[in-house]
Protein backbone atom coordinates (compact mmCIF):
# COMPACT_ATOMS: atom_id res chain seq x y z
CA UNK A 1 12.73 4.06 -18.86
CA UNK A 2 15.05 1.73 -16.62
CA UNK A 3 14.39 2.37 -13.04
CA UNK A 4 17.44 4.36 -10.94
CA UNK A 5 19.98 2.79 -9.50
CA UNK A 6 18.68 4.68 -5.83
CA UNK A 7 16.09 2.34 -6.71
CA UNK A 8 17.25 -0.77 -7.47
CA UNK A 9 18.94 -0.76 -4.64
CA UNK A 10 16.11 -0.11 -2.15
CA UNK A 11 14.13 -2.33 -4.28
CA UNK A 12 16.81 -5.15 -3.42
CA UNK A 13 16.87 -4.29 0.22
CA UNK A 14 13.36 -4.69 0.67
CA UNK A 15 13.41 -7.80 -1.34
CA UNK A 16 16.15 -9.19 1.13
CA UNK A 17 14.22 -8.40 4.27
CA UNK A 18 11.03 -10.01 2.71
CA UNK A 19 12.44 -12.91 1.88
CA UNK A 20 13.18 -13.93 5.52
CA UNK A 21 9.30 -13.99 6.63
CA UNK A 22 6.92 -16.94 5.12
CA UNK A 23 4.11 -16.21 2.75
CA UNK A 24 1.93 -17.28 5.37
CA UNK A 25 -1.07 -15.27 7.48
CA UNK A 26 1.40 -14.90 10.69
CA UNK A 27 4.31 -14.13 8.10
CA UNK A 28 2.77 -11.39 6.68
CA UNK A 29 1.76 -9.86 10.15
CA UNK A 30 5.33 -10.29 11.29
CA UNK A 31 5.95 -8.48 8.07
CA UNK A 32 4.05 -5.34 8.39
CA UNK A 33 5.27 -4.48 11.63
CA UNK A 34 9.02 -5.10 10.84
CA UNK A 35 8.77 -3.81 7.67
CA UNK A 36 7.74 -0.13 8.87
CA UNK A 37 11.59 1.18 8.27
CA UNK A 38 11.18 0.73 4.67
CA UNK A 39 7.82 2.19 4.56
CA UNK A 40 9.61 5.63 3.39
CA UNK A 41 11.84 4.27 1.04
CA UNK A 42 9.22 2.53 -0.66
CA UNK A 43 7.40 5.81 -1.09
CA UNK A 44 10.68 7.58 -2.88
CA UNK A 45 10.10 4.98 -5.11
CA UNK A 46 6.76 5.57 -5.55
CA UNK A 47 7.06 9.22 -5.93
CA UNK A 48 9.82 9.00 -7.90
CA UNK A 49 9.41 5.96 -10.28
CA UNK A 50 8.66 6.53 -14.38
CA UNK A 51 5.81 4.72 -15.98
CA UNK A 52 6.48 0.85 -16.17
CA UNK A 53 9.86 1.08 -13.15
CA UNK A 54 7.45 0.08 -10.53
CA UNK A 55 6.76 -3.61 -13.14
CA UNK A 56 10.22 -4.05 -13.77
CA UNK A 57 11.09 -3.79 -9.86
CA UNK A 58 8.25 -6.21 -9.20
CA UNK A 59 9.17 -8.64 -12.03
CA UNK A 60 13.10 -8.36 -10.81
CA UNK A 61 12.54 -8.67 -7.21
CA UNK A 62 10.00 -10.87 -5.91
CA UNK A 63 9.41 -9.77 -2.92
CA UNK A 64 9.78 -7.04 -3.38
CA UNK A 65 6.71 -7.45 -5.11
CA UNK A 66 5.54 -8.73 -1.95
CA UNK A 67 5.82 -5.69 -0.03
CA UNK A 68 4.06 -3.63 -2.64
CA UNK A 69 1.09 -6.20 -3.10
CA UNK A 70 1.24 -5.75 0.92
CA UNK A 71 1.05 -1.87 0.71
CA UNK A 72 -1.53 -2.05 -1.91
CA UNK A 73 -4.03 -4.07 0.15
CA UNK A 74 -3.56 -2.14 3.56
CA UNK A 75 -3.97 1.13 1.28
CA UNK A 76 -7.45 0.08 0.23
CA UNK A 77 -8.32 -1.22 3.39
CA UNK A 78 -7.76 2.38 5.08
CA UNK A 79 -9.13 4.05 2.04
CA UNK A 80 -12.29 1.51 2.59
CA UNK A 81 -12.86 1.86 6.36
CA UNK A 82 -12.73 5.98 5.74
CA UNK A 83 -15.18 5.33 3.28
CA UNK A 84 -17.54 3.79 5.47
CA UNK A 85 -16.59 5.74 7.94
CA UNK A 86 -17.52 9.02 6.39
CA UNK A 87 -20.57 7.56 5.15
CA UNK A 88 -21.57 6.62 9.16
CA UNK A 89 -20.32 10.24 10.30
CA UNK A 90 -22.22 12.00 7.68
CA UNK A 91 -26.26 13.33 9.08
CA UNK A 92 -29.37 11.53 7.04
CA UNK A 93 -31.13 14.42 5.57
CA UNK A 94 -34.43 15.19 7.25
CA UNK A 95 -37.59 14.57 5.55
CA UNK A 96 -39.60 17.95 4.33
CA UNK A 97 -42.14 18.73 6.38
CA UNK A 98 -45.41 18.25 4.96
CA UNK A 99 -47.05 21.76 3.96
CA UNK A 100 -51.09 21.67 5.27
CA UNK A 101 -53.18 22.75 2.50
């Protein structure tokens, strides 16, 4: 299925605010905080997108690609740090105590 035109068009305004920050390490900082408006349109797309829309958007719109690839990494960074987190949080189970015979 072809993606909507609802989302080809917030595919191409994310694409178009990408494009104005560098690929670089200080680009893509500058990116993730200015980029927080479109954080909700690019989960309508998300939530809304048929199997294969989200690879046609990507292979149409370069940066937009970008942004996902962006939203993908901080996404498995949180999911990793809760991880680890839970892991810390959660109690070491005690030893038995030993029975006397």
């Amino acid at each position: 299925m072809a993606p909507t035109n609802e989302q080809l068009a917030i595919a191409a305004s994310i694409d178009k605010a990408v494009s104005a920050f560098p690929d670089t390490a200080g680009g893509m900082e500058h990116l993730l905080v200015r980029m927080y408006k479109y954080m909700p349109d690019f989960k309508r797309i998300l939530d809304t997108a048929a199997p294969g829309d989200l690879d046609m958007l990507c292979e149409q719109y370069p940066h937009f690609y970008r942004f996902a690839k962006l939203m993908e990494q901080l996404a498995e960074g949180i999911a990793q740090k809760k991880g680890a987190a839970t892991e810390a949080s959660t109690p070491k189970a005690k030893p038995a105590p030993k029975q006397s015979t």
